[in-house]
Structure formats: structure tokens, C-alpha cells
PDB file of N, CA and C in Angstrom:
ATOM      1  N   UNK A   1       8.857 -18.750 -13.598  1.00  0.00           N
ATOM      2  CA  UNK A   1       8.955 -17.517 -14.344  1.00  0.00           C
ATOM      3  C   UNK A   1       7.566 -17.013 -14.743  1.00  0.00           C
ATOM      4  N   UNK A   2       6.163 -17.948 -14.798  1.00  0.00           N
ATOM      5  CA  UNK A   2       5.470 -17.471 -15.520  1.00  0.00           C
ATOM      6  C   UNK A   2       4.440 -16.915 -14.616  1.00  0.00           C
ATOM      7  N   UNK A   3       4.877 -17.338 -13.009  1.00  0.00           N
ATOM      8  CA  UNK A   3       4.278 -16.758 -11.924  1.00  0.00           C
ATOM      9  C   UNK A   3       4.279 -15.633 -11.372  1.00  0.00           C
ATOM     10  N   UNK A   4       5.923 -15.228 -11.854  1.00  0.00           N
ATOM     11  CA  UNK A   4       6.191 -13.508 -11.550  1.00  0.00           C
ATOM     12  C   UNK A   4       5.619 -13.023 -12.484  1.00  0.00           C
ATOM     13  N   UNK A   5       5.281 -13.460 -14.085  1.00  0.00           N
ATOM     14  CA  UNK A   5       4.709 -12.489 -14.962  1.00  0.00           C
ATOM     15  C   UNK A   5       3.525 -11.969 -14.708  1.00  0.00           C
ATOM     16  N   UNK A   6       2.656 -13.055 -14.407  1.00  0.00           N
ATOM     17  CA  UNK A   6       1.266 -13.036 -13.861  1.00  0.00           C
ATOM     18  C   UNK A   6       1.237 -11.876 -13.294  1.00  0.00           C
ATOM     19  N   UNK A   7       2.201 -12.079 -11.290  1.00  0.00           N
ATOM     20  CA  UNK A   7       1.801 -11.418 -10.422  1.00  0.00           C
ATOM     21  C   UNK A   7       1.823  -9.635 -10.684  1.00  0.00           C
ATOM     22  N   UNK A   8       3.494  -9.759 -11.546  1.00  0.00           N
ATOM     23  CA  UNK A   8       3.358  -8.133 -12.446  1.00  0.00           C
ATOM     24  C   UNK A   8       2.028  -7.601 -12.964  1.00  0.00           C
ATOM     25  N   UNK A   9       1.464  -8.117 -13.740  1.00  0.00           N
ATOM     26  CA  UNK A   9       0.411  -7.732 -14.745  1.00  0.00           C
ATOM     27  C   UNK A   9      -0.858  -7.721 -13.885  1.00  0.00           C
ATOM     28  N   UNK A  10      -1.236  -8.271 -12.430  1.00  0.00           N
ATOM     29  CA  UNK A  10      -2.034  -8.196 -11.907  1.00  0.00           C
ATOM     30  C   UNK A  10      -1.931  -6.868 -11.218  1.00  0.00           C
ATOM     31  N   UNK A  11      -0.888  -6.709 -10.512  1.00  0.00           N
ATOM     32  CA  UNK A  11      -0.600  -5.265 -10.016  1.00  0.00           C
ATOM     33  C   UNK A  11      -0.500  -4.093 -10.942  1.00  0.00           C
ATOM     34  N   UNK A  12      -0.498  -4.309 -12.693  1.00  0.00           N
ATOM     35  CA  UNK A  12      -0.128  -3.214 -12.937  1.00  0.00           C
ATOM     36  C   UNK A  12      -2.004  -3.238 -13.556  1.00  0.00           C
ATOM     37  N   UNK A  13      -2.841  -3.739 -13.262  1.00  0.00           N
ATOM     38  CA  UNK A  13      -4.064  -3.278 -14.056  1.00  0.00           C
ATOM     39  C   UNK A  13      -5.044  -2.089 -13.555  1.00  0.00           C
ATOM     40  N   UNK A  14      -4.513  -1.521 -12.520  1.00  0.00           N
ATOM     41  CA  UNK A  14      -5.244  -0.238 -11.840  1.00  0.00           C
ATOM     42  C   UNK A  14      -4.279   0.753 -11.892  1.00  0.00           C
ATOM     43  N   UNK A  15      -4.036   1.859 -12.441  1.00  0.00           N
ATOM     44  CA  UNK A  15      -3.080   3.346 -11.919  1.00  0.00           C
ATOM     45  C   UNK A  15      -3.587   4.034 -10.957  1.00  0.00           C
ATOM     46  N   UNK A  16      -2.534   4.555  -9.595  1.00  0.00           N
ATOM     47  CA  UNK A  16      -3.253   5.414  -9.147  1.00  0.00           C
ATOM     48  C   UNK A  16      -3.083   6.961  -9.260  1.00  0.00           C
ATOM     49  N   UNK A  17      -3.867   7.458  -9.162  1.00  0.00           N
ATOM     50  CA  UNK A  17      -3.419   8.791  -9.073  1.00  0.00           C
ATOM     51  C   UNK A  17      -4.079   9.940  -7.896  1.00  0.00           C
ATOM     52  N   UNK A  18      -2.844  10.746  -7.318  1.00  0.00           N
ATOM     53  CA  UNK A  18      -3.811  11.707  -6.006  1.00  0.00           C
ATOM     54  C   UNK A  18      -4.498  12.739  -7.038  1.00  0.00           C
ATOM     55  N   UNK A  19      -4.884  12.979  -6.486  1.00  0.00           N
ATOM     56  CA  UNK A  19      -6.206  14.025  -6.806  1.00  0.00           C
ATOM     57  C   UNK A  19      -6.409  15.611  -6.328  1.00  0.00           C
ATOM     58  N   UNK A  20      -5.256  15.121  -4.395  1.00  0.00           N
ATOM     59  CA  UNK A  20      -5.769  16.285  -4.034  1.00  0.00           C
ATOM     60  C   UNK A  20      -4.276  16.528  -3.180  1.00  0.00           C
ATOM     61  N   UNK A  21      -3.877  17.685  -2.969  1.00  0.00           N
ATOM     62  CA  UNK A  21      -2.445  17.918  -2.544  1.00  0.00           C
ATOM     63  C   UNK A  21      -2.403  17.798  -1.033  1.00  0.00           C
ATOM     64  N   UNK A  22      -4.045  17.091  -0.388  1.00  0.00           N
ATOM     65  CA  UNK A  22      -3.720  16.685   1.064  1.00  0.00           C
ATOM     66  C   UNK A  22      -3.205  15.207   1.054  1.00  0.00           C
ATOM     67  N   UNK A  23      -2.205  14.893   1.942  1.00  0.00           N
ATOM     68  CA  UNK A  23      -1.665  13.502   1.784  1.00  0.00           C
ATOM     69  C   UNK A  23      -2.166  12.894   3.473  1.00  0.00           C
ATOM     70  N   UNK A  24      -2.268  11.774   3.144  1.00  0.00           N
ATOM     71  CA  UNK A  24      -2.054  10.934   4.857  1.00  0.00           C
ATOM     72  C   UNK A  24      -0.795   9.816   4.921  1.00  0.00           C
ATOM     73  N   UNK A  25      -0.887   9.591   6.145  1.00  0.00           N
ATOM     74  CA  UNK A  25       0.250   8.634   6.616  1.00  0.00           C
ATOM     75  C   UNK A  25      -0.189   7.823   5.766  1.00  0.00           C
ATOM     76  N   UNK A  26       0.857   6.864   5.271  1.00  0.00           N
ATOM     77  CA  UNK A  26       0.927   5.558   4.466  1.00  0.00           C
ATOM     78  C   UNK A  26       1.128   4.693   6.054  1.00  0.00           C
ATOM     79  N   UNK A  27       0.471   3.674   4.933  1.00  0.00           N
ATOM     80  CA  UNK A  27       0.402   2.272   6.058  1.00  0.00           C
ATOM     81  C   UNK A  27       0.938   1.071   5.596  1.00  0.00           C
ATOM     82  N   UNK A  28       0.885   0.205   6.463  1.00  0.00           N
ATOM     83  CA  UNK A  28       1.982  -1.016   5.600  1.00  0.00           C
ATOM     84  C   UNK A  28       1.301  -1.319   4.719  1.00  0.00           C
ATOM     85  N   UNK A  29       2.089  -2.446   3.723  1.00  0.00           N
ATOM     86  CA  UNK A  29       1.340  -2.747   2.561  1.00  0.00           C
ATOM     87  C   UNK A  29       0.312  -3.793   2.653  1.00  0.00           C
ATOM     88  N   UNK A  30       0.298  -4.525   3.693  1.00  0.00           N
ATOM     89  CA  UNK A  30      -0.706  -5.316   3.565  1.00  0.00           C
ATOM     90  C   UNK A  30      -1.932  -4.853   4.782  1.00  0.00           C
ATOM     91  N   UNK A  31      -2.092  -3.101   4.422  1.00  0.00           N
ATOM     92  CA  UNK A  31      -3.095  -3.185   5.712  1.00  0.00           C
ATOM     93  C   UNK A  31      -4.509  -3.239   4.974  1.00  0.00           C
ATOM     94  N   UNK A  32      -5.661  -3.264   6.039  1.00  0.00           N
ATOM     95  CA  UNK A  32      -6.959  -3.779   5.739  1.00  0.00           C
ATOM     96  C   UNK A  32      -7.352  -2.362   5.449  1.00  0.00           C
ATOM     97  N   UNK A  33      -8.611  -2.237   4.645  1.00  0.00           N
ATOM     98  CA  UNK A  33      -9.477  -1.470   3.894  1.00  0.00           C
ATOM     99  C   UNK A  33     -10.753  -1.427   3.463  1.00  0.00           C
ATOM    100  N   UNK A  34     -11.585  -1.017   3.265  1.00  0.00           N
ATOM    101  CA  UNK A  34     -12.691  -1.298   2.950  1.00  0.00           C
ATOM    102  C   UNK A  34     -13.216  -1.119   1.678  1.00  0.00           C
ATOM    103  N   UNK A  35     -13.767  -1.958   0.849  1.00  0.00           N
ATOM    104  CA  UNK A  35     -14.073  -1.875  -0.872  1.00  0.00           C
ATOM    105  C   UNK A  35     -15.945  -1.407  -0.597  1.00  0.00           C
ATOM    106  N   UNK A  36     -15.835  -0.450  -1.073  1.00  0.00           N
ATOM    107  CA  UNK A  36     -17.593  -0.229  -0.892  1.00  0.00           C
ATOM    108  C   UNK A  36     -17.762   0.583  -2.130  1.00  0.00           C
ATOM    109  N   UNK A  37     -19.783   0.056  -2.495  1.00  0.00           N
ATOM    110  CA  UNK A  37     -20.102   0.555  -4.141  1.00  0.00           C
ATOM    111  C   UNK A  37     -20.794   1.937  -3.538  1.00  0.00           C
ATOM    112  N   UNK A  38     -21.497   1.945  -2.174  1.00  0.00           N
ATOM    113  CA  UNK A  38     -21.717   3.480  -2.535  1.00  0.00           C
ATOM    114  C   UNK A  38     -21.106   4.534  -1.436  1.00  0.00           C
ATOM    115  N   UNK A  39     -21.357   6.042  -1.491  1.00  0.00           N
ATOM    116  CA  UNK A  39     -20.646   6.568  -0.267  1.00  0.00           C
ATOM    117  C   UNK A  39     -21.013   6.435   1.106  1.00  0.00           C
ATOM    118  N   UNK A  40     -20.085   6.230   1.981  1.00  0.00           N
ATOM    119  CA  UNK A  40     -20.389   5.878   3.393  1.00  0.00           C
ATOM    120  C   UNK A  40     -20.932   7.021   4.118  1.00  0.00           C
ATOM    121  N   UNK A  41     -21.654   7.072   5.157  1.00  0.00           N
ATOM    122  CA  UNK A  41     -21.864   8.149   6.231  1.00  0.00           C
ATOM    123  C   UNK A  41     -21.489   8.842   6.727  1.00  0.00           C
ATOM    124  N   UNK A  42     -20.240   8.330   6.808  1.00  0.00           N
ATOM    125  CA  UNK A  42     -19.032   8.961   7.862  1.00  0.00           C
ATOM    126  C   UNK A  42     -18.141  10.066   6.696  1.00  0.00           C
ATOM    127  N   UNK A  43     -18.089  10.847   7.579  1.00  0.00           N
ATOM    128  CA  UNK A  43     -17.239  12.519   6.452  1.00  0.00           C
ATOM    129  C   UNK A  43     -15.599  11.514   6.114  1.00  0.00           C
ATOM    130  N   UNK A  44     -15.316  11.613   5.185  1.00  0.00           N
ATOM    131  CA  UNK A  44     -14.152  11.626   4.167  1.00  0.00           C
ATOM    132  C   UNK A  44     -13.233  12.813   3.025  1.00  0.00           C
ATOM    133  N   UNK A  45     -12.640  12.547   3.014  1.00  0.00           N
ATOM    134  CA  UNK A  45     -11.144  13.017   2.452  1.00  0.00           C
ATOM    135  C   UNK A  45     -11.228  12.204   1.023  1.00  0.00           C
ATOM    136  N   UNK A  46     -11.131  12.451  -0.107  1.00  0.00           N
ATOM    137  CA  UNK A  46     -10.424  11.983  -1.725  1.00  0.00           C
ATOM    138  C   UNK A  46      -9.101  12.532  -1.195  1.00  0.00           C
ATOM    139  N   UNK A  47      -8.426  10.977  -1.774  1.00  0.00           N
ATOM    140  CA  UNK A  47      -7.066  10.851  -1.635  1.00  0.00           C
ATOM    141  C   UNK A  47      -6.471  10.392  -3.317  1.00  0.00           C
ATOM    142  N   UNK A  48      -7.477  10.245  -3.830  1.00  0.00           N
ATOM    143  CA  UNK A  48      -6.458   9.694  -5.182  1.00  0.00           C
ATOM    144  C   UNK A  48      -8.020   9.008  -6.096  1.00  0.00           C
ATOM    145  N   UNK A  49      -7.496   8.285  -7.232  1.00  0.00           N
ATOM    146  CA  UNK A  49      -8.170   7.665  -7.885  1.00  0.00           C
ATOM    147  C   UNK A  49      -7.777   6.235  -8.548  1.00  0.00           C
ATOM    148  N   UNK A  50      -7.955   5.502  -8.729  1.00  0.00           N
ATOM    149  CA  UNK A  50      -7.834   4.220  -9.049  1.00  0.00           C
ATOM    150  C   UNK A  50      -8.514   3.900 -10.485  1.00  0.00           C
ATOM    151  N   UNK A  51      -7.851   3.828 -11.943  1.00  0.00           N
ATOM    152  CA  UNK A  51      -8.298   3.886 -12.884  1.00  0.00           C
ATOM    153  C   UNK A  51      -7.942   2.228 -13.758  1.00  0.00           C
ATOM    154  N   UNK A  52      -8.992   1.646 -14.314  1.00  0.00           N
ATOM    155  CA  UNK A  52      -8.655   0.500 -14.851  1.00  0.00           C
ATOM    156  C   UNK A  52      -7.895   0.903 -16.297  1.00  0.00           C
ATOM    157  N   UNK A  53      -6.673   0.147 -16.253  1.00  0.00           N
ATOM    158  CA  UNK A  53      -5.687   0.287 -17.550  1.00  0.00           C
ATOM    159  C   UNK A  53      -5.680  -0.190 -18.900  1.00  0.00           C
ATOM    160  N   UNK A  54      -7.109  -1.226 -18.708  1.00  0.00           N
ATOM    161  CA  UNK A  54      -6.978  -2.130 -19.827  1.00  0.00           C
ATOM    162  C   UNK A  54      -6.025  -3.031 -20.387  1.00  0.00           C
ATOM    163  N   UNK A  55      -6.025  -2.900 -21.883  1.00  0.00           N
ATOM    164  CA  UNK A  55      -5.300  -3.443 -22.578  1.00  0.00           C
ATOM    165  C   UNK A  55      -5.024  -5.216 -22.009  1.00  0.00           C
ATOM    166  N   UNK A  56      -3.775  -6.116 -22.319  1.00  0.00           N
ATOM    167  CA  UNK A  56      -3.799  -7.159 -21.900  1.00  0.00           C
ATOM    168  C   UNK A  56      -3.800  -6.972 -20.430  1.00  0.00           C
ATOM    169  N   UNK A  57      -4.388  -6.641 -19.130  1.00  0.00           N
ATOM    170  CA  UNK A  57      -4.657  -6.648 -18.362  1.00  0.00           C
ATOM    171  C   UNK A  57      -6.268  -6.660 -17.674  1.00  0.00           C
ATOM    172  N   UNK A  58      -6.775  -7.567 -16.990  1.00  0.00           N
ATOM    173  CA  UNK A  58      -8.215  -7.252 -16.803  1.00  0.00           C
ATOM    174  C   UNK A  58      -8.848  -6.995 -15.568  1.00  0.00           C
ATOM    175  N   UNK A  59     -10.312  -6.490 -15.529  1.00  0.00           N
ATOM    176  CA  UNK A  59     -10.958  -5.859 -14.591  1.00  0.00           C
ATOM    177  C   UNK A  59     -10.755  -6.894 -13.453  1.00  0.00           C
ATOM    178  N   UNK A  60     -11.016  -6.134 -12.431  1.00  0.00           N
ATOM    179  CA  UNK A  60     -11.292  -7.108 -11.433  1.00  0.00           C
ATOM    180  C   UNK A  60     -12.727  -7.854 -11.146  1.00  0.00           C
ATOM    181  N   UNK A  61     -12.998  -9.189 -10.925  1.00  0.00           N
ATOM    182  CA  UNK A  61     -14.669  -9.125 -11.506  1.00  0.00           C
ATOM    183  C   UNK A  61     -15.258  -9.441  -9.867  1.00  0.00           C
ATOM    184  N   UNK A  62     -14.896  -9.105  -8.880  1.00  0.00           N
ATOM    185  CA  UNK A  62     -15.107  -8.907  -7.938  1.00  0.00           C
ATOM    186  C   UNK A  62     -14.266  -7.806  -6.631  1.00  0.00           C
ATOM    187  N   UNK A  63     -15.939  -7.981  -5.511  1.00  0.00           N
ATOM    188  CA  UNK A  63     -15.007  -6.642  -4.628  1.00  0.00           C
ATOM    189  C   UNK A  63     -12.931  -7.389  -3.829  1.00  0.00           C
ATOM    190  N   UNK A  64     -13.334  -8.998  -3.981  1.00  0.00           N
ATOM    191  CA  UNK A  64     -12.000  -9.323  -3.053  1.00  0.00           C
ATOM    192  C   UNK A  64     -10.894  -9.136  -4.172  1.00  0.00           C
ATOM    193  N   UNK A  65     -11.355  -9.341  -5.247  1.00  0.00           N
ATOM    194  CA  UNK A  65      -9.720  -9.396  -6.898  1.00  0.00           C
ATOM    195  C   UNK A  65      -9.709  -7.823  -6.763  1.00  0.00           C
ATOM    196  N   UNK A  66     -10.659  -7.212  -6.555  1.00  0.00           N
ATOM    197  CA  UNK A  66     -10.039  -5.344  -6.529  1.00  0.00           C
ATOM    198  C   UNK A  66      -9.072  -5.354  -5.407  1.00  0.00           C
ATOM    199  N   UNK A  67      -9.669  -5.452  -4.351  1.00  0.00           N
ATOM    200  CA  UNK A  67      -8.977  -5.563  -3.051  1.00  0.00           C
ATOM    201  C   UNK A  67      -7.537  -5.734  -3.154  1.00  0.00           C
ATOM    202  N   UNK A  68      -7.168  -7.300  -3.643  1.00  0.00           N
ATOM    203  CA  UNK A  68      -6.184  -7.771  -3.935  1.00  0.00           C
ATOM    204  C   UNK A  68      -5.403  -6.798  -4.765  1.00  0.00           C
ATOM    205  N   UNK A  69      -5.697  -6.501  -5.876  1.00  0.00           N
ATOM    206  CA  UNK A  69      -5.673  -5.524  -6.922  1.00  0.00           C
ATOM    207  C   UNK A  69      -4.708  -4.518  -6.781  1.00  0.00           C
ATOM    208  N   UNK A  70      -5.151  -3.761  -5.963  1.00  0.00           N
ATOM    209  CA  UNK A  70      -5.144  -2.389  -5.667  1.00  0.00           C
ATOM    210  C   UNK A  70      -4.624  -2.108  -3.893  1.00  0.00           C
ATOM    211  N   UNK A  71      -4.456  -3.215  -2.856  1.00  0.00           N
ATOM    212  CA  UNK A  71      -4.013  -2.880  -1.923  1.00  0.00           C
ATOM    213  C   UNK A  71      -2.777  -2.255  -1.570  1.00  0.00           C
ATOM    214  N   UNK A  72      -1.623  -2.218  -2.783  1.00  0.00           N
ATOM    215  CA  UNK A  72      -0.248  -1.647  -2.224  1.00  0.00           C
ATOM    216  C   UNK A  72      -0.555  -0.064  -2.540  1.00  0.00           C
ATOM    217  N   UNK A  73      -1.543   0.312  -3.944  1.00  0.00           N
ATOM    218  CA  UNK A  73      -1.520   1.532  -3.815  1.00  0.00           C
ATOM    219  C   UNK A  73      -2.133   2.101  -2.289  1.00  0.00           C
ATOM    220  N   UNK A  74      -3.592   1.710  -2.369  1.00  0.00           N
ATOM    221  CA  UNK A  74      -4.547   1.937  -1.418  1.00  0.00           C
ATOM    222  C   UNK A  74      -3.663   2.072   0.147  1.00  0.00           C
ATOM    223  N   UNK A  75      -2.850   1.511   0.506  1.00  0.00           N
ATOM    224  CA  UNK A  75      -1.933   1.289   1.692  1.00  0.00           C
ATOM    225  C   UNK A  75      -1.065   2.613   1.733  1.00  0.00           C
ATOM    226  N   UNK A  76      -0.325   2.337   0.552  1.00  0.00           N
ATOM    227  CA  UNK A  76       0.929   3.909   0.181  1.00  0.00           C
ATOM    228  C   UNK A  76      -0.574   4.996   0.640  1.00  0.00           C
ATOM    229  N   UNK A  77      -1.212   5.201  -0.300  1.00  0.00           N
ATOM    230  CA  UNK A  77      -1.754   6.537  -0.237  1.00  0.00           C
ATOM    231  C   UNK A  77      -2.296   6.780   1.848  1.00  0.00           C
ATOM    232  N   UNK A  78      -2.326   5.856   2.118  1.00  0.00           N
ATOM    233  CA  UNK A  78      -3.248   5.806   3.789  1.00  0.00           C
ATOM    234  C   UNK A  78      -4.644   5.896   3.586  1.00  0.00           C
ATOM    235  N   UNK A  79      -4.851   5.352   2.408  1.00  0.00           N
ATOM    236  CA  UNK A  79      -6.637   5.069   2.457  1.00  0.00           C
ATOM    237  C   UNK A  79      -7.191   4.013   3.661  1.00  0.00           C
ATOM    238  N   UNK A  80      -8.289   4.323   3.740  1.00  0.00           N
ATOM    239  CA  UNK A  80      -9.123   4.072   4.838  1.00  0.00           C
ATOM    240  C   UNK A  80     -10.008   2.731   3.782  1.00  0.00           C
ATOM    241  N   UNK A  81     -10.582   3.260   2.481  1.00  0.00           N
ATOM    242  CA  UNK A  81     -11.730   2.436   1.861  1.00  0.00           C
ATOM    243  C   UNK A  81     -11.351   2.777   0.705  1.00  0.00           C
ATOM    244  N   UNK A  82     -12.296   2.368  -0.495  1.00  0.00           N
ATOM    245  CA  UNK A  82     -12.297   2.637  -1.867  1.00  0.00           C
ATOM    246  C   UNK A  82     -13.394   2.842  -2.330  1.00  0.00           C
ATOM    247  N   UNK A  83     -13.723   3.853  -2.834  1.00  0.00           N
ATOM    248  CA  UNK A  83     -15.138   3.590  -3.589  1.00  0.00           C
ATOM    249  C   UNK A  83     -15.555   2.798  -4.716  1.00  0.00           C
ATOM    250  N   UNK A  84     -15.757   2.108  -4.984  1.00  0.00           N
ATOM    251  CA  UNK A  84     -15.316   1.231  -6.377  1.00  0.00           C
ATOM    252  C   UNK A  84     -16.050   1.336  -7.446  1.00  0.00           C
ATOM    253  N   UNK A  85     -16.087   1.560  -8.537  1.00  0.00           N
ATOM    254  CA  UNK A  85     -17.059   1.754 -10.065  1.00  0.00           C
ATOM    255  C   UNK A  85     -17.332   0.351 -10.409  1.00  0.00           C
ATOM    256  N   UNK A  86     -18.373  -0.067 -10.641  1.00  0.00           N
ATOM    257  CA  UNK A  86     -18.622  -1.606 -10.990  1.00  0.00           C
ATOM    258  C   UNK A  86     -19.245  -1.189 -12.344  1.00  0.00           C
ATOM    259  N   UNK A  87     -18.913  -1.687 -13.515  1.00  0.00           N
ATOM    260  CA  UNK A  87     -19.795  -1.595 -14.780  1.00  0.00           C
ATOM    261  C   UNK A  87     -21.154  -2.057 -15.155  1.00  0.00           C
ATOM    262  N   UNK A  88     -21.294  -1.586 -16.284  1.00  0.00           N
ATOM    263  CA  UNK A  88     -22.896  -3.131 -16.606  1.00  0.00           C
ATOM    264  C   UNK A  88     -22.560  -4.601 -16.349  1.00  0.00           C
ATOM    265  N   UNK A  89     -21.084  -4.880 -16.843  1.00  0.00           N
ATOM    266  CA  UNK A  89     -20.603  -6.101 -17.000  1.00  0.00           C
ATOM    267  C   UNK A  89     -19.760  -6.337 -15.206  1.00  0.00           C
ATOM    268  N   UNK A  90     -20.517  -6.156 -14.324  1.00  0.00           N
ATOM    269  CA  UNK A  90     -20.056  -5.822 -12.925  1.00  0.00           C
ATOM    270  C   UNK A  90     -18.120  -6.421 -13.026  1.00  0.00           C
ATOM    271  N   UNK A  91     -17.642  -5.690 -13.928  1.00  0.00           N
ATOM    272  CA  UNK A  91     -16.070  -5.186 -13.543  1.00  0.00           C
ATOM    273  C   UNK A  91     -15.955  -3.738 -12.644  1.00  0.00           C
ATOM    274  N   UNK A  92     -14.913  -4.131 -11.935  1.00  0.00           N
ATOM    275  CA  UNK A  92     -14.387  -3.002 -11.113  1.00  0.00           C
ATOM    276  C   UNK A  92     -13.975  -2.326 -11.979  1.00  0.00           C
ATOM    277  N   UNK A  93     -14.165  -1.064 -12.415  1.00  0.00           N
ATOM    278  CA  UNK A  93     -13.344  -0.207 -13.503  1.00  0.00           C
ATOM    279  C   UNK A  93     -12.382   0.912 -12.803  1.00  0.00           C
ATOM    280  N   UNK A  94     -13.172   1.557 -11.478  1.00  0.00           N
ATOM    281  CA  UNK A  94     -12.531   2.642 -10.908  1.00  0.00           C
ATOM    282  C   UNK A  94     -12.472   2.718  -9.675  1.00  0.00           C
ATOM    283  N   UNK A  95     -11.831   3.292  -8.951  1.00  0.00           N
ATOM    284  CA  UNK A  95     -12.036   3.611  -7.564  1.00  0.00           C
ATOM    285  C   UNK A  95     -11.437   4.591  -6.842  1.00  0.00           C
ATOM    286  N   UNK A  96     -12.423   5.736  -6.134  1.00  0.00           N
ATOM    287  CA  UNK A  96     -12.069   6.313  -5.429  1.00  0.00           C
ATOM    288  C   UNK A  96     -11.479   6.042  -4.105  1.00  0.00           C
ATOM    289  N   UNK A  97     -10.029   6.273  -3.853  1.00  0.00           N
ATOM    290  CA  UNK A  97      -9.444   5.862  -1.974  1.00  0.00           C
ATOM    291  C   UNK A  97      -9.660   7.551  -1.392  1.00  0.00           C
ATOM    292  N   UNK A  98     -10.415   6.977  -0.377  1.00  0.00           N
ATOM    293  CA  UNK A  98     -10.580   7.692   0.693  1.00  0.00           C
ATOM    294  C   UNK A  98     -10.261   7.963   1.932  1.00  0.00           C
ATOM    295  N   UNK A  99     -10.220   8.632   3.249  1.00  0.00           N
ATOM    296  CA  UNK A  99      -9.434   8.468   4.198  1.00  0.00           C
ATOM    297  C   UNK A  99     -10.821   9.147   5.025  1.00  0.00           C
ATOM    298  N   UNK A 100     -11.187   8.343   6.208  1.00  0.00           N
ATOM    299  CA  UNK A 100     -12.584   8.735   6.763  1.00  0.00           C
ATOM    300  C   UNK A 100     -11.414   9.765   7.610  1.00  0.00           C
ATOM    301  N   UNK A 101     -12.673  10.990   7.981  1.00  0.00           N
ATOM    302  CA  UNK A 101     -12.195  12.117   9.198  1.00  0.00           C
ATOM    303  C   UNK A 101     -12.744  11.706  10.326  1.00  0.00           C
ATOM    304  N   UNK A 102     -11.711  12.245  11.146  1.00  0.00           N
ATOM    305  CA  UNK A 102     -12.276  11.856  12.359  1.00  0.00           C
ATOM    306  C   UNK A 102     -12.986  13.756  12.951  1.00  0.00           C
ATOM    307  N   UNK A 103     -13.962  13.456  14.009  1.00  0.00           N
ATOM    308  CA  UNK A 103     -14.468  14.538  14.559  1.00  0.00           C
ATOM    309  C   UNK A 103     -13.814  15.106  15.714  1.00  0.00           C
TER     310      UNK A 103
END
């Protein structure tokens, strides 16, 4: 019992939210993604935002616990990557999902 509580409270410490009324295909839930601190090269799409919730729930204190974190939203939305906010206290606080364009 105290394993499902956990796994709840781990999933609920990021909200996501879209941002922008373009949507992409969702992908399964366990697809791969990329966690990166600054913006990539390649032209992108904001698909949403990824906000830390606080309270009894905590940051992620690395890029793989965000990952973990945040992959069922990141998947639903069809993000490609995340941009991730790291604090002074290098917690993940935020993250932008993105969806790279193609040319």
C-alpha cells in the first residue's frame, strides 16, 4: 500500500499545462525524450509547460527523476524534449515540452 502512495505523489509533483492551441500526436507513454537545460538548434513548437507543485511533494534533483517525473505528461502532449528550469538549489522546478519541426 505504501508503494502505490509513493508512486501517486511522484507523478503528481509536476502539472502540465498547453500553452498553445497547436496540439501533436500523443505517443505511448513510455516513449523517449529529451531533458535539456538550454534551447536546442533545431526550430521547435511550445507545447505546454511543466510546473513544480510543491507542497508535500518534491523537486526532481536530477535530469533522469524529471524524466521519470514527467514522462506520461511529456508522451500525452507528443513532446519531442523538455526544456527544464534547474534552480540555485539545482531542482528541476519547470519545464518547457517541445515538439522539434521538421523542414
Amino acid at each position: 500500500m505504501v508503494v502505490v502512495f509513493l508512486l501517486i505523489s511522484a507523478g503528481c509533483a509536476y502539472k502540465f499545462t498547453q500553452t498553445t492551441p497547436r496540439s501533436a500526436t500523443r505517443r505511448p507513454l513510455d516513449c523517449v525524450f529529451e531533458v535539456l537545460t538550454r534551447q536546442p538548434d533545431q526550430p521547435f513548437s511550445e507545447l505546454g509547460v511543466l510546473d513544480f507543485m510543491g507542497g508535500a511533494a518534491k523537486a526532481a534533483p536530477d535530469a533522469r527523476s524529471f524524466a521519470q517525473s514527467v514522462r506520461r505528461d511529456v508522451c500525452r502532449a507528443g513532446g519531442d524534449a523538455v526544456l527544464a528550469e534547474v534552480n540555485g538549489r539545482g531542482k528541476y522546478i519547470r519545464g518547457t515540452v517541445i515538439k522539434y519541426r521538421t523542414k
